[in-house]
Protein backbone atom coordinates (compact mmCIF):
# COMPACT_ATOMS: atom_id res chain seq x y z
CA UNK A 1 28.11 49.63 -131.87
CA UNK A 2 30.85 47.91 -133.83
CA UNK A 3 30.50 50.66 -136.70
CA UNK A 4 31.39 53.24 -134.25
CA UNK A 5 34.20 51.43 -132.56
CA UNK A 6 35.65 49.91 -135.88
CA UNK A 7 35.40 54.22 -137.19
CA UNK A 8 37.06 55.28 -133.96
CA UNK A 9 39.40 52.87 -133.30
CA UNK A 10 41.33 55.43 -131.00
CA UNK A 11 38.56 55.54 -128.39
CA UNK A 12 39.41 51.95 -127.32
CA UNK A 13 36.86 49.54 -127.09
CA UNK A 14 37.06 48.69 -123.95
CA UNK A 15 36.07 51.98 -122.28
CA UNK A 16 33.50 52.89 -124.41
CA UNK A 17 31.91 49.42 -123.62
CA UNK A 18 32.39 50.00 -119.73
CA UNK A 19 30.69 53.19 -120.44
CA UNK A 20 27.75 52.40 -122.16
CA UNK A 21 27.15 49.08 -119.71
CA UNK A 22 28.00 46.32 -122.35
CA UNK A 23 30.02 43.32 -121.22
CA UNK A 24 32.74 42.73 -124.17
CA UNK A 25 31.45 39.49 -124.33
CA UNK A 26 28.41 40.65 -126.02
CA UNK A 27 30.86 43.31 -128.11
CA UNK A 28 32.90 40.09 -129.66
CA UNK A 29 29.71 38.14 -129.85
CA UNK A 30 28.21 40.86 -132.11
CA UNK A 31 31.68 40.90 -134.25
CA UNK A 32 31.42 36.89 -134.52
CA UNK A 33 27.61 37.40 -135.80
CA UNK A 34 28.86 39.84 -138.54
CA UNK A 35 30.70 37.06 -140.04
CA UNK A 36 29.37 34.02 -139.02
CA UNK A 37 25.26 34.38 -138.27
CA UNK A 38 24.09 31.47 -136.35
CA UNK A 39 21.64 28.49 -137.42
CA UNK A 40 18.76 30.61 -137.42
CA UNK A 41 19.89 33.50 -139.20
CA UNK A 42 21.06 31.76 -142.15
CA UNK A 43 17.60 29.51 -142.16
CA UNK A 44 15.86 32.91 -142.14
CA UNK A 45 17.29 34.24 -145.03
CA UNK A 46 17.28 31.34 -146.92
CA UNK A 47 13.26 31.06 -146.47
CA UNK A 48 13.30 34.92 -147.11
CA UNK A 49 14.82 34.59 -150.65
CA UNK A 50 12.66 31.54 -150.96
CA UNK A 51 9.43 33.89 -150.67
CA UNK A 52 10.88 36.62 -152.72
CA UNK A 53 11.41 34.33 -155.53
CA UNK A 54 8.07 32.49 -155.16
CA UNK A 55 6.05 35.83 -154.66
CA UNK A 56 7.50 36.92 -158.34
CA UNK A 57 4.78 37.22 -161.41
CA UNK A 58 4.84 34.81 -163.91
CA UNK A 59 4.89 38.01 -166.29
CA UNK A 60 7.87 39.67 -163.71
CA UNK A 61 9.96 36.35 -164.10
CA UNK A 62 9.66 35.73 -167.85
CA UNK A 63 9.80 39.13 -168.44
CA UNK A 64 13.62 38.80 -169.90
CA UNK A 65 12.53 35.71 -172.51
CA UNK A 66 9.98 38.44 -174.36
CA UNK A 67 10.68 39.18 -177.73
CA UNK A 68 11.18 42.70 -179.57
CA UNK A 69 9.89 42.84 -182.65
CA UNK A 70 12.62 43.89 -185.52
């Protein structure tokens, strides 16, 4: 929803939002999320890149230390 209003900023949020049914509470709360996700959000992708890292290969992460013979 933001996408489309921030692309077509001459339909005026406001009407499209009356519209389609969404208080412009929500609208703004959406816009605030963009930039600043909540607790939870953060904590989520901080275990997510914690899992990526720990889910990597021994051979995967030393992969860049291996040697090429001359």
């Amino acid at each position: 929803m933001t996408t489309l209003l921030d692309e077509h900023p001459r339909l005026g949020g406001e009407p499209v939002l009356r519209e389609l049914s969404i208080p412009s509470s929500t609208y703004y709360r959406w816009r605030q999320a963009e930039t600043e996700p909540c607790k939870r959000h953060r904590q989520d992708a901080e275990l997510t890149s914690r899992s990526v890292r720990s889910t990597t290969s021994p051979a995967e992460s030393t992969a860049h230390l291996a040697c090429t013979p001359s």
